[in-house]
Protein backbone atom coordinates (compact mmCIF):
# COMPACT_ATOMS: atom_id res chain seq x y z
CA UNK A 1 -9.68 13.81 12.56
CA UNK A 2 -11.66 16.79 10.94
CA UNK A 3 -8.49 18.14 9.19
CA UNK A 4 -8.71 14.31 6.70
CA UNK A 5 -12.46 15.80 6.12
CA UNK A 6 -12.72 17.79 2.69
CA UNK A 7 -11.41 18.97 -1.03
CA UNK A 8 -7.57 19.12 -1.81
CA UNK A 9 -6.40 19.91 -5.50
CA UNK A 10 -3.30 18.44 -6.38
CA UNK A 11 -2.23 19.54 -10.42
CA UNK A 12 -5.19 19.25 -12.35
CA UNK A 13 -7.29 17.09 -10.32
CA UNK A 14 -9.44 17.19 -7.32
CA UNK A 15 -9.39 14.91 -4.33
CA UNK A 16 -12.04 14.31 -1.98
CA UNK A 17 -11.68 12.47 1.35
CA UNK A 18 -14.33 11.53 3.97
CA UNK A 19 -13.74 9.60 7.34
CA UNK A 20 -15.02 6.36 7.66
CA UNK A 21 -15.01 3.89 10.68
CA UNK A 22 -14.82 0.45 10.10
CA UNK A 23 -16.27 -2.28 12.11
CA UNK A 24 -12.91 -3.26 14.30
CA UNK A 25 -13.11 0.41 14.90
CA UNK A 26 -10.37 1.51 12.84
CA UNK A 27 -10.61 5.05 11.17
CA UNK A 28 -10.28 4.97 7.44
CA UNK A 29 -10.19 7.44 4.42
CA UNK A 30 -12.73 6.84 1.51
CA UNK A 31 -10.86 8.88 -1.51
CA UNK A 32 -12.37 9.81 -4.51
CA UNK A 33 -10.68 10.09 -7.80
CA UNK A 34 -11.97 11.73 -10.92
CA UNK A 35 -10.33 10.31 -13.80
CA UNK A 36 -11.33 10.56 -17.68
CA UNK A 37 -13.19 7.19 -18.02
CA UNK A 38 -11.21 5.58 -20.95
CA UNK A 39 -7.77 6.68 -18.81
CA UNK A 40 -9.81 4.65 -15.98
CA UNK A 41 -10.42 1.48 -18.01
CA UNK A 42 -6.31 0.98 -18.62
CA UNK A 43 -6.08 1.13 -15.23
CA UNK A 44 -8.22 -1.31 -14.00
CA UNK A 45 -10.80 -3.72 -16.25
CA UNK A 46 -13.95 -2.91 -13.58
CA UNK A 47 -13.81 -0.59 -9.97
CA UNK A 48 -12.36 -3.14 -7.96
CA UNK A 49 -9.55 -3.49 -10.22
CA UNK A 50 -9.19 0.56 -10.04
CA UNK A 51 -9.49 0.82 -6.75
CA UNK A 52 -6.47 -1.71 -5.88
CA UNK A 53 -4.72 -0.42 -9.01
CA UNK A 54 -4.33 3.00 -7.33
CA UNK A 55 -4.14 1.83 -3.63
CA UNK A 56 -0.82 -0.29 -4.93
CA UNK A 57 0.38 3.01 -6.66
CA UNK A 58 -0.05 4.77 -3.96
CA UNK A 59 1.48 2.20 -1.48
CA UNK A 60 4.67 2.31 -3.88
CA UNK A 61 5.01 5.58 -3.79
CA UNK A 62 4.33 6.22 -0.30
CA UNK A 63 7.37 3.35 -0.14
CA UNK A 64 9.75 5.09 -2.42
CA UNK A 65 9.40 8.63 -0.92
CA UNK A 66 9.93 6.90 2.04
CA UNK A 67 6.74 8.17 3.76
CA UNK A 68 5.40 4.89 4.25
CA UNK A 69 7.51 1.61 6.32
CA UNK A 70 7.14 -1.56 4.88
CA UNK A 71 5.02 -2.64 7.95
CA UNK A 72 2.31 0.18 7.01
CA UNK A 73 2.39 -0.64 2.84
CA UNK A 74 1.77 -4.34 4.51
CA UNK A 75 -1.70 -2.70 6.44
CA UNK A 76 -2.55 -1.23 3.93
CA UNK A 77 -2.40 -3.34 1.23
CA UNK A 78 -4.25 -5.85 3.16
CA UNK A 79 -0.81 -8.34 2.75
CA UNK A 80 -0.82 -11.17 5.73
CA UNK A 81 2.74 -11.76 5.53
CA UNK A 82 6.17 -10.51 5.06
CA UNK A 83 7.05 -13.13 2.66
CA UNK A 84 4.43 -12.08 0.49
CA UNK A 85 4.98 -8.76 1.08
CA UNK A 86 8.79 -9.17 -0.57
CA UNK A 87 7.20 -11.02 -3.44
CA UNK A 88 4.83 -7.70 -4.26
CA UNK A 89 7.79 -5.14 -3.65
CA UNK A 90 10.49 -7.33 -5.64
CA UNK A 91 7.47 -7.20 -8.51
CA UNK A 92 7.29 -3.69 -8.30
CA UNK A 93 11.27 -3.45 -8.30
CA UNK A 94 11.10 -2.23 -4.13
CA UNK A 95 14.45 -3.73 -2.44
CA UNK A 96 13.96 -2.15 1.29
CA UNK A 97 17.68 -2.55 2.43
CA UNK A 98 18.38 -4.83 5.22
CA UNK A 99 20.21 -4.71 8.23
CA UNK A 100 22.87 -7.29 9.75
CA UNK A 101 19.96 -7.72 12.44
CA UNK A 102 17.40 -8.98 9.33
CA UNK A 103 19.83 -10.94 7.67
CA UNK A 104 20.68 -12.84 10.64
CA UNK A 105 17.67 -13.40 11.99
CA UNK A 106 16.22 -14.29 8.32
CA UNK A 107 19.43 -16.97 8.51
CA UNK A 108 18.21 -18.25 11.78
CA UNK A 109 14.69 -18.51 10.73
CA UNK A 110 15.83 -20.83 7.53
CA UNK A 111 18.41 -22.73 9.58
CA UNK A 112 15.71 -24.05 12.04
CA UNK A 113 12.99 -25.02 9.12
CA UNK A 114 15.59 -27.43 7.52
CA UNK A 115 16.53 -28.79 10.87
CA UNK A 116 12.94 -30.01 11.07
């Protein structure tokens, strides 16, 4: 875990990372932006709004580089369920293709709610 530890500089900016370990014992990365501050405020109206502002850019990209599944934008993204998670990835114009297998199963999943 020491190599997440430290200073990267990507273009003109400089990121800083530092382990943290959560209370279900999970290892996260605190990441620290530096942004000009009126650039910040378009982003996001206070920090919280910042902070998910650039976790969801991040997320997206990691999706569209195809770095990240759609299972690991769900973790992180804190989504609880797939059918929310289509909801924020058709928003963001994400379509993950599907397989027979998903479509099927996705059939047989809506066939037995209406039988109910």
């Amino acid at each position: 875990m020491s190599g997440l530890c430290g200073r990267r500089w990507f273009g003109d900016g400089e990121i800083r990372h530092t382990p943290i370990r959560t209370r279900d014992n999970e290892v996260t990365v605190d990441v620290t932006l530096e942004l000009p501050e009126d650039l910040a405020r378009l982003l996001g109206e206070d920090a919280v709004g910042l902070r998910r502002a650039a976790l969801e850019a991040l997320t997206l990209e990691g999706l569209r580089s195809g770095t990240l599944t759609v299972s690991q934008a769900r973790r992180l993204l804190g989504i609880a369920s797939r059918y929310e998670m289509d909801g924020f990835l058709k928003s963001h114009g994400i379509f993950p293709p599907l397989s027979v297998e998903d479509v099927e199963r996705d059939a047989n999943t809506a066939g037995g709610l209406r039988n109910r």
